[in-house]
N, C-alpha and C. Protein backbone atom coordinates (compact mmCIF):
# COMPACT_ATOMS: atom_id res chain seq x y z
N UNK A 1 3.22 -2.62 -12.58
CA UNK A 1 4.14 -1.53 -12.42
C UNK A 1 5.00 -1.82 -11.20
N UNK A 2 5.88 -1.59 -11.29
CA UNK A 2 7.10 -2.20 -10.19
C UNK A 2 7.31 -0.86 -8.83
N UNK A 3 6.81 -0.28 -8.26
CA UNK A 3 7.56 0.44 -6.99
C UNK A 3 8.27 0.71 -6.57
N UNK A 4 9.52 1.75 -6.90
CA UNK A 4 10.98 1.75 -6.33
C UNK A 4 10.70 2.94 -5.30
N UNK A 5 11.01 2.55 -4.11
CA UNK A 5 11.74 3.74 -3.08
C UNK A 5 12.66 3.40 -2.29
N UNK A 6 13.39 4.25 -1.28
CA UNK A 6 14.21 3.63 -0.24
C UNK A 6 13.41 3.04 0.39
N UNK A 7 11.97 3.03 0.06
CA UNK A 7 11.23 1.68 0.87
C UNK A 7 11.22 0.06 0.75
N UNK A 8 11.34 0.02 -0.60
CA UNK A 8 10.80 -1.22 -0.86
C UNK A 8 11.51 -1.70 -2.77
N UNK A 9 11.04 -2.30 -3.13
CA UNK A 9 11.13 -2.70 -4.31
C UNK A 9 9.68 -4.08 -4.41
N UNK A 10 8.54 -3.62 -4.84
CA UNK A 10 7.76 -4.55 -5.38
C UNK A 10 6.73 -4.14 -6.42
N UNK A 11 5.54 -5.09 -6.49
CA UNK A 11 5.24 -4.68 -8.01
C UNK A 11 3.44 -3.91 -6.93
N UNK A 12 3.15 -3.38 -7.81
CA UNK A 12 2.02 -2.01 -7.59
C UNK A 12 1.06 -2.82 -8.64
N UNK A 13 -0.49 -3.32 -7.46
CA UNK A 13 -1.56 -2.94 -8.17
C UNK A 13 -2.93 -2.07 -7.71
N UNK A 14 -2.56 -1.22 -7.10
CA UNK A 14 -3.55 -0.29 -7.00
C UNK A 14 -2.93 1.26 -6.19
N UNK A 15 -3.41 2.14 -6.77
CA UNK A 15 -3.52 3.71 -6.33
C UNK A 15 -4.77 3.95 -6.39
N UNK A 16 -4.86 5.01 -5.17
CA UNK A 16 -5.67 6.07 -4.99
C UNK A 16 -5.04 7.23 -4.17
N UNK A 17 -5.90 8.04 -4.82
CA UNK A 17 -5.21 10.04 -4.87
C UNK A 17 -6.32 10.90 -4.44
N UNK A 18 -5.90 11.84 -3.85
CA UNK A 18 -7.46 12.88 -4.22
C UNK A 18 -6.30 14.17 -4.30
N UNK A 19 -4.97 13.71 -4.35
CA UNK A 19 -4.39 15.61 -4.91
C UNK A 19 -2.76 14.68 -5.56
N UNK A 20 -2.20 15.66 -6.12
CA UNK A 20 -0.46 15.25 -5.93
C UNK A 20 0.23 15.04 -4.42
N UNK A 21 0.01 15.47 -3.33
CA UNK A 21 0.54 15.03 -2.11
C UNK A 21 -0.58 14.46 -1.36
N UNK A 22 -1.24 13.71 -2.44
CA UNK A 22 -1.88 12.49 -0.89
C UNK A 22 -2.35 10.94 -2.08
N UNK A 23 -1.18 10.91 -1.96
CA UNK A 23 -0.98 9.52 -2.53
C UNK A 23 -1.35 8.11 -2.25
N UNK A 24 -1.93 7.28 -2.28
CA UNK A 24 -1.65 5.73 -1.28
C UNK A 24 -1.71 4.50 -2.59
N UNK A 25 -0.35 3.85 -2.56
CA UNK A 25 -0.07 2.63 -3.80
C UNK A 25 -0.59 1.28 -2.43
N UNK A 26 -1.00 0.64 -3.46
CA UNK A 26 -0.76 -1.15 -2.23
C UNK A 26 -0.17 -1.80 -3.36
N UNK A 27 0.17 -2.85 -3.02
CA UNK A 27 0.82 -3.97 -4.09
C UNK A 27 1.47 -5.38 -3.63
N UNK A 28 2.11 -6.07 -3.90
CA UNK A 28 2.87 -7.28 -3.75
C UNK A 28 3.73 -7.03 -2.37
N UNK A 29 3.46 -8.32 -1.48
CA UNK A 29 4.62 -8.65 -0.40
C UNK A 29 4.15 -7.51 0.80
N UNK A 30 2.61 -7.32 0.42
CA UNK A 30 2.08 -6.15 1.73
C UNK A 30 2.34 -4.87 1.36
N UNK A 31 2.87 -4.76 0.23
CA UNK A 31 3.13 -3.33 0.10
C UNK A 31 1.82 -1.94 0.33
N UNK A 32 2.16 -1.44 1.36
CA UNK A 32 0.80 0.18 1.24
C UNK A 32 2.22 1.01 1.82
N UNK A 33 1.61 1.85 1.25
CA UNK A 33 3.06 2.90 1.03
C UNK A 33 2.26 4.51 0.54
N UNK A 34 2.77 5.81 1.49
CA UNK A 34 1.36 6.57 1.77
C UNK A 34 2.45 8.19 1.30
N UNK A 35 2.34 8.77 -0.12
CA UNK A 35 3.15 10.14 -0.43
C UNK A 35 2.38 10.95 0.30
N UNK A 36 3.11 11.91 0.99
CA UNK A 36 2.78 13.04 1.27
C UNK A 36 2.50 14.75 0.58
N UNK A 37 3.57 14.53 -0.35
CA UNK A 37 4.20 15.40 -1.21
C UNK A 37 5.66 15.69 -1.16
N UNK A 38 5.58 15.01 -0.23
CA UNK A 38 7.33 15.70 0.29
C UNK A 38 8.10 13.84 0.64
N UNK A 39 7.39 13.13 1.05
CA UNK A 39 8.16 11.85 1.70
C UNK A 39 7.07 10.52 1.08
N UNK A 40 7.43 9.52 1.04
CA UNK A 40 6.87 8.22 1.35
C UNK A 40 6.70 8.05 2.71
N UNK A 41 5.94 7.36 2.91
CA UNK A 41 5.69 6.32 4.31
C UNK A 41 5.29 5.16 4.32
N UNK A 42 6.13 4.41 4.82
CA UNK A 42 5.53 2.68 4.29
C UNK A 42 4.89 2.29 5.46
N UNK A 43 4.20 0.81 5.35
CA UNK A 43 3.61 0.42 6.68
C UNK A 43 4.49 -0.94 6.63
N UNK A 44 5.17 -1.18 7.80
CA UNK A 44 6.00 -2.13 7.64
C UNK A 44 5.77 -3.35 8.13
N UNK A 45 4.29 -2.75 9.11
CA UNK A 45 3.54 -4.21 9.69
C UNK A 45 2.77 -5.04 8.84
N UNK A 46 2.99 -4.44 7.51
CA UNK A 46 2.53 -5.59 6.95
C UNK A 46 3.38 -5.78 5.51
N UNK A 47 4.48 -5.30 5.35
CA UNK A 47 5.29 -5.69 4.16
C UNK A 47 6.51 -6.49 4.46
N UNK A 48 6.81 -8.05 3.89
CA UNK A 48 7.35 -8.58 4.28
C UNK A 48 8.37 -9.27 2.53
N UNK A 49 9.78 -9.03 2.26
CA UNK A 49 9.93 -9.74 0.80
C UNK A 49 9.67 -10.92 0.81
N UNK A 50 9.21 -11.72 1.43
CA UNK A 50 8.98 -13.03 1.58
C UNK A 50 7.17 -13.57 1.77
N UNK A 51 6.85 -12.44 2.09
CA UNK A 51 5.08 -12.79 2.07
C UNK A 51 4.30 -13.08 1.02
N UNK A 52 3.32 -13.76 1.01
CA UNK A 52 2.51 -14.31 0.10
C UNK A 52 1.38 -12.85 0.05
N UNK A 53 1.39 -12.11 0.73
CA UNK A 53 0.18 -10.98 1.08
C UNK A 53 0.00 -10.16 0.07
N UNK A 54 -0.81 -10.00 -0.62
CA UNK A 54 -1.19 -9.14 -1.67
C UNK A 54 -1.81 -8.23 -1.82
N UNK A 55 -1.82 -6.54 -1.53
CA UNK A 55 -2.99 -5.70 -1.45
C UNK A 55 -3.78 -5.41 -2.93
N UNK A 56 -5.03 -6.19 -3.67
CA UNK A 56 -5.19 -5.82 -4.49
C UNK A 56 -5.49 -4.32 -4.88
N UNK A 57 -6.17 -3.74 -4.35
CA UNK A 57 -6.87 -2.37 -3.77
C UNK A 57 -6.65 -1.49 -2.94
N UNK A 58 -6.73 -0.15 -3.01
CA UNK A 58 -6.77 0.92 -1.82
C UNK A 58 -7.26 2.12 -2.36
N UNK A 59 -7.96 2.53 -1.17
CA UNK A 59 -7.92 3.94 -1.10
C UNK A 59 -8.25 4.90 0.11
N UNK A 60 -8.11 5.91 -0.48
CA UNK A 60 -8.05 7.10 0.94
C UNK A 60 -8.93 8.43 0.47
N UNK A 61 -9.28 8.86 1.28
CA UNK A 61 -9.93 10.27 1.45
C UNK A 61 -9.21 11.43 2.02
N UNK A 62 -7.45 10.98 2.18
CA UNK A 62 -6.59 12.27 2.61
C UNK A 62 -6.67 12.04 3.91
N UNK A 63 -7.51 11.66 4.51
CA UNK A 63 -8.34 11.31 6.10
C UNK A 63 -8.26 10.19 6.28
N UNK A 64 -8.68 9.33 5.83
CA UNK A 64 -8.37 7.34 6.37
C UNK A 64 -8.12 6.93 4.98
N UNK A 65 -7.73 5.56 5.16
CA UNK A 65 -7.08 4.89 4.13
C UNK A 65 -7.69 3.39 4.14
N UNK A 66 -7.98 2.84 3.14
CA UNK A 66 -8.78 1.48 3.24
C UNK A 66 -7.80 0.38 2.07
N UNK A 67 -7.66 -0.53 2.36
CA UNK A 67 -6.92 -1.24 1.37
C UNK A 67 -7.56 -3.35 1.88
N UNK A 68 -7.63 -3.76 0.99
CA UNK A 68 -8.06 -5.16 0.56
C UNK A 68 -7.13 -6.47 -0.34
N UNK A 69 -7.23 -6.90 0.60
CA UNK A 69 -5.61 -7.89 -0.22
C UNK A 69 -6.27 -9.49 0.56
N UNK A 70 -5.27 -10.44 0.07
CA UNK A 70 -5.57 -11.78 0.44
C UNK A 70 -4.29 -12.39 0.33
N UNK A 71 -3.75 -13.43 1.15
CA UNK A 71 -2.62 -14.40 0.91
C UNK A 71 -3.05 -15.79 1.36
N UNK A 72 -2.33 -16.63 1.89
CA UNK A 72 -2.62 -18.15 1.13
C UNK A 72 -3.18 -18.77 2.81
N UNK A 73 -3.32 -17.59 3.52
CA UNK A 73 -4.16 -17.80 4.65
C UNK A 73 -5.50 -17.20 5.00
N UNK A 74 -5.87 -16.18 4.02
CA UNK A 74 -7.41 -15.41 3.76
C UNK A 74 -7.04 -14.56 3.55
N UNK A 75 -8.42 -13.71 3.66
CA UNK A 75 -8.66 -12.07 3.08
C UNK A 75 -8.24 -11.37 4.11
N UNK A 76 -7.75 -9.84 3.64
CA UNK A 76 -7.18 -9.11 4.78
C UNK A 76 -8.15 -7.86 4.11
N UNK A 77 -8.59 -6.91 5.45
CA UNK A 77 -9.13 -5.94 4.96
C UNK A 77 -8.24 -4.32 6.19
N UNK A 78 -7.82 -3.66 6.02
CA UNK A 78 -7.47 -2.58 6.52
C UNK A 78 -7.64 -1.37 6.40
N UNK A 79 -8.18 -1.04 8.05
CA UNK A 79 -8.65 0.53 7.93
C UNK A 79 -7.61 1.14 9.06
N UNK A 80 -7.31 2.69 8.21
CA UNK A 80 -6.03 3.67 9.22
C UNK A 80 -6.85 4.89 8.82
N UNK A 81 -6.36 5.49 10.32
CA UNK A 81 -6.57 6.89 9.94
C UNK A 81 -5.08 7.84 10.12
């Protein structure tokens, strides 16, 4: 599934939700990108159009957010609150 916002443009493989305004996609080129209900929020420290970085996975509890990806230098694992 491809991702369009004024954030970004890449392809989406994973969501997790626990309502309609608490969203979190990860995907291609670093993409984690966090709905509120009202806005997106991207994380930009790690989305790059040129990166090899891949978040396969994520999720959140509304409260922290966990996401798991790998690029052509190892595994990346990330925790936010």
């Amino acid at each position: 599934m491809l991702f369009r916002s004024s954030y970004t443009n890449a392809y989406m493989f994973g969501v997790s939700s626990t309502a309609w305004n608490n969203i979190l996609v990860c995907g291609a080129f670093g993409l984690l990108a966090y709905f509120d209900g009202e806005k997106w929020k991207g994380y930009p420290d790690f989305f790059a159009p040129n990166s090899s970085l891949t978040f396969n996975n994520a999720w959140t509890s509304g409260r922290e957010l966990f996401a798991v990806g790998e690029d052509d230098q190892g595994a990346y694992f990330v925790h936010g609150k």
